[in-house]
Protein backbone atom coordinates (compact mmCIF):
# COMPACT_ATOMS: atom_id res chain seq x y z
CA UNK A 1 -10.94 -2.47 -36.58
CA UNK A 2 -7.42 -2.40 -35.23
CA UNK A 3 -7.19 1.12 -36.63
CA UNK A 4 -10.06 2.59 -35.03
CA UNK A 5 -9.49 1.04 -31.81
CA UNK A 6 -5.49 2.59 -31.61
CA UNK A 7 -7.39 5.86 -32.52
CA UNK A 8 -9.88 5.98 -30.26
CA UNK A 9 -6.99 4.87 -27.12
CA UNK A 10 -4.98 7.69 -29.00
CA UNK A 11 -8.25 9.94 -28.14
CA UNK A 12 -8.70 9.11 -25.11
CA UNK A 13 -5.20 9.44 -23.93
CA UNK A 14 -5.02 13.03 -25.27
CA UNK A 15 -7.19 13.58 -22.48
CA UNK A 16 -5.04 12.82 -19.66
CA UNK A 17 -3.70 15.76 -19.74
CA UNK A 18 -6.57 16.65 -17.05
CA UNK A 19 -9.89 15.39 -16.73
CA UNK A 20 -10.56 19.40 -17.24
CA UNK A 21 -8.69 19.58 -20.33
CA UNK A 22 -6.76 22.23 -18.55
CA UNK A 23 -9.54 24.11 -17.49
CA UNK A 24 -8.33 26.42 -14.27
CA UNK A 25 -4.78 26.46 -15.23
CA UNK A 26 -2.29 29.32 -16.19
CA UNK A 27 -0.71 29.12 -19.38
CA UNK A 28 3.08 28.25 -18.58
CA UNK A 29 1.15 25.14 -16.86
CA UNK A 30 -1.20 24.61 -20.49
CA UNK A 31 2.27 24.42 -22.13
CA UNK A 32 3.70 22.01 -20.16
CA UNK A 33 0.92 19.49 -20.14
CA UNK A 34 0.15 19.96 -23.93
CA UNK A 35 3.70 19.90 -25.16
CA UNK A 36 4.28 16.52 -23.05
CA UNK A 37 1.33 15.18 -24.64
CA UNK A 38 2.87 15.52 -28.18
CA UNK A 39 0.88 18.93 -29.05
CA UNK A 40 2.70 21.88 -30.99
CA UNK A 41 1.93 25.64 -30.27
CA UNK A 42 0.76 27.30 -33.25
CA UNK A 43 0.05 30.77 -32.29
CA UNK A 44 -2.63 32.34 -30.38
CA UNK A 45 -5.90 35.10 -31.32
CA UNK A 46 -8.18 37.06 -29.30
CA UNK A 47 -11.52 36.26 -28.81
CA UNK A 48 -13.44 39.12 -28.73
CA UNK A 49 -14.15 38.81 -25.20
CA UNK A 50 -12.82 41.52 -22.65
CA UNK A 51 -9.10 41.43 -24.05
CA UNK A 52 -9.15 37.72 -23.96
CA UNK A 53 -6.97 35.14 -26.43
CA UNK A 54 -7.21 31.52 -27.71
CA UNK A 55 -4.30 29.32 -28.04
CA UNK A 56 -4.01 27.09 -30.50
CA UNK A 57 -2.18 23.71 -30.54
CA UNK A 58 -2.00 20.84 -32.71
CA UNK A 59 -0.17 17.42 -32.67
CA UNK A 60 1.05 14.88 -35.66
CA UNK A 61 -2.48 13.10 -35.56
CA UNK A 62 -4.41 16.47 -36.40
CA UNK A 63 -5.64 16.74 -33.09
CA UNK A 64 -6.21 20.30 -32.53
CA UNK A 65 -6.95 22.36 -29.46
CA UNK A 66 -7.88 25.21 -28.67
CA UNK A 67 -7.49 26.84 -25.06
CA UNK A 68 -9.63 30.39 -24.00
CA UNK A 69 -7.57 31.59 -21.47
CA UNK A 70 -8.62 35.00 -19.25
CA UNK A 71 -6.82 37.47 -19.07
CA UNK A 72 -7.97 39.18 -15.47
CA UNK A 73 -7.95 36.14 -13.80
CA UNK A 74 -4.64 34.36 -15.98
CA UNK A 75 -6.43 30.98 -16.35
CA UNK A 76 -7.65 28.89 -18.72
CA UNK A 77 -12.12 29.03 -18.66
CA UNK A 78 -12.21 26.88 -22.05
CA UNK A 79 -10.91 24.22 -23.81
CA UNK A 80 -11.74 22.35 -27.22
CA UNK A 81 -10.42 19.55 -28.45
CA UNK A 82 -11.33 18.48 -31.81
CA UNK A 83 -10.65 15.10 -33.92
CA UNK A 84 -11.31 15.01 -37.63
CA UNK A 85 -12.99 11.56 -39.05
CA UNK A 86 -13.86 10.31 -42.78
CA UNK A 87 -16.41 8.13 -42.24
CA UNK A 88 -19.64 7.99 -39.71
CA UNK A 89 -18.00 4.58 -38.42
CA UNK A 90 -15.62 5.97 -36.72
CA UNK A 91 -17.11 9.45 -35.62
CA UNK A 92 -20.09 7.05 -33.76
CA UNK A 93 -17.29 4.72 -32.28
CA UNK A 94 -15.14 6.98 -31.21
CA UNK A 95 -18.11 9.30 -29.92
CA UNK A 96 -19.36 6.31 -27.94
CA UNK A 97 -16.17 5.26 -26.49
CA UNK A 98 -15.66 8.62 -25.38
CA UNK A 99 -19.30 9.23 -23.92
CA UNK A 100 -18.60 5.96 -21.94
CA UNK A 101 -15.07 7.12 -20.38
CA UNK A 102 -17.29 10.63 -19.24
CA UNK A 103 -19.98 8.69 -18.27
CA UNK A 104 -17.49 6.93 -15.35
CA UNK A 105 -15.71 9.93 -14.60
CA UNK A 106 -18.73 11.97 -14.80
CA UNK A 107 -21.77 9.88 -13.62
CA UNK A 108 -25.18 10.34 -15.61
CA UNK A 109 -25.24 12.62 -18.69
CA UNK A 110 -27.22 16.22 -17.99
CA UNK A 111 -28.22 16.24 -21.56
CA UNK A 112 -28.39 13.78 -24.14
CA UNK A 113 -29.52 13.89 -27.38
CA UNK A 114 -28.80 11.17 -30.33
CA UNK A 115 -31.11 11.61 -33.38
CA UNK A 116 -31.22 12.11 -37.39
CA UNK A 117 -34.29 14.19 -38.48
CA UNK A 118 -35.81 14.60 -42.06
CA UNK A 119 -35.32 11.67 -44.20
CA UNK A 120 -32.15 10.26 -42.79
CA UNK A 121 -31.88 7.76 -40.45
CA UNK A 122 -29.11 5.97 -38.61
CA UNK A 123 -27.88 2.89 -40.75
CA UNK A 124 -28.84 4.24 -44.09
CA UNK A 125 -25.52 4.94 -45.25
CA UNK A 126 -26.23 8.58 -45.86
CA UNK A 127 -25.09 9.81 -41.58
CA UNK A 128 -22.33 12.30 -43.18
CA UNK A 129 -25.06 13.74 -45.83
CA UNK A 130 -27.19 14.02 -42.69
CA UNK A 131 -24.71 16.02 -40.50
CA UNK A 132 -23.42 18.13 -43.49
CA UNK A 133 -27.20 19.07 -44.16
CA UNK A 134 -27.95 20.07 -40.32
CA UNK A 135 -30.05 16.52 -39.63
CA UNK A 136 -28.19 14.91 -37.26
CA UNK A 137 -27.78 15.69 -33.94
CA UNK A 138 -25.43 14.11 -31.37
CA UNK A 139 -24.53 15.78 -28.52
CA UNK A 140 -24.15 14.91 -24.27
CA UNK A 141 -23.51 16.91 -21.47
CA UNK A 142 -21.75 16.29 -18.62
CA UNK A 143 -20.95 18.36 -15.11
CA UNK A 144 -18.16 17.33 -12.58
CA UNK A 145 -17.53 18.25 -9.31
CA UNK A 146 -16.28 21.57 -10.04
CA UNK A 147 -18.85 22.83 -12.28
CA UNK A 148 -17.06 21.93 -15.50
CA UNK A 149 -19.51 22.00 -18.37
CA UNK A 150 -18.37 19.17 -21.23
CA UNK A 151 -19.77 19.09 -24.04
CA UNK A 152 -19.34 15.93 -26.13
CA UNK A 153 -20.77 16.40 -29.83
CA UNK A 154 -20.45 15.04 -33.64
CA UNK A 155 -20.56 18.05 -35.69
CA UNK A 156 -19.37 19.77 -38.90
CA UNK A 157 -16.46 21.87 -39.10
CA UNK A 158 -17.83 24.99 -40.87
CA UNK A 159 -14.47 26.23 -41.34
CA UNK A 160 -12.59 23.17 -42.81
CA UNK A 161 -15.37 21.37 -43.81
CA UNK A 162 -14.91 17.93 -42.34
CA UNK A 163 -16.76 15.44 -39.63
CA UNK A 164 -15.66 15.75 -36.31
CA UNK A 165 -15.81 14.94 -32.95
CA UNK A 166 -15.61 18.34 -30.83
CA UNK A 167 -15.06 18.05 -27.02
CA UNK A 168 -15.60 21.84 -25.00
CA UNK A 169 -15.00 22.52 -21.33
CA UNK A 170 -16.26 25.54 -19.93
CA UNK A 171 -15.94 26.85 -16.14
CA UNK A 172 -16.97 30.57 -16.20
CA UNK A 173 -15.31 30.50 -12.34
CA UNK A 174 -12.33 31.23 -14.20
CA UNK A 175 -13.65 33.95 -17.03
């Protein structure tokens, strides 16, 4: 218990690096606030979208993040941040502690959606099968004062394979 609680303050933390997770900033001012919250730079891509790139950061508790910044307008319009979990225990704890923190900063949840589909239902030991199989959904939505989309959901990382809690902020002001 002691573990999941320092992970989830070690969550929620990350994110005071801006309520916007950076969203609206330029990149020397990305650096800056990732770097002093314990993130490494570990290189960049494009993103297919009008000469665009994604910079990619990670810190010693395999946080990663991923910032879509524009190139006409030099800002940052995107931002994931994504936390790797073994078991459904923590992925709902930490998903719920999170949700909670929006749901004061944010007010009310524009979508929310919490449900297991098929044979699966929460409590039956079998959440991760669920996910990994596409029967699980768990995703909220939240809007601030600028427009900022966040998107809070528990997902499956196609790529590596593992649970996750995946955080996105969008503001196409900045695109």
């Amino acid at each position: 218990m002691k573990k999941l609680f320092l992970l989830g303050v070690l969550l929620i933390s990350t994110l005071s690096f801006g309520q916007d997770l950076g969203i609206g900033k330029t990149e020397s001012e990305i650096f800056k606030l990732l770097e002093a919250d314990g993130f490494d730079y570990h290189g960049w891509r494009p993103d297919g979208k009008d000469g665009n790139t994604i910079l990619t950061f990670e810190n010693t508790s395999k946080l990663r993040c991923y910032v879509h910044m524009s190139e006409k307008k030099e800002r940052a319009y995107e931002s994931e941040l994504v936390i790797e979990f073994k078991t459904w225990e923590d992925l709902l704890n930490n998903y719920n502690t999170i949700k909670s923190q929006f749901t004061t900063d944010f007010g009310k949840p524009t979508k929310n959606s919490e449900k297991f589909s098929g044979t699966y239902k929460l409590g039956d030991g079998n959440e991760i099968k669920a996910l990994e199989n596409g029967y699980c959904i768990y995703e909220t939505h939240f809007k601030d004062k600028d427009n900022t989309l966040y998107e809070l959901t528990i997902n499956k990382d196609n790529e590596y394979s593992k649970a996750r809690i995946l955080i996105v902020a969008t503001n196409k002001k900045y695109l």
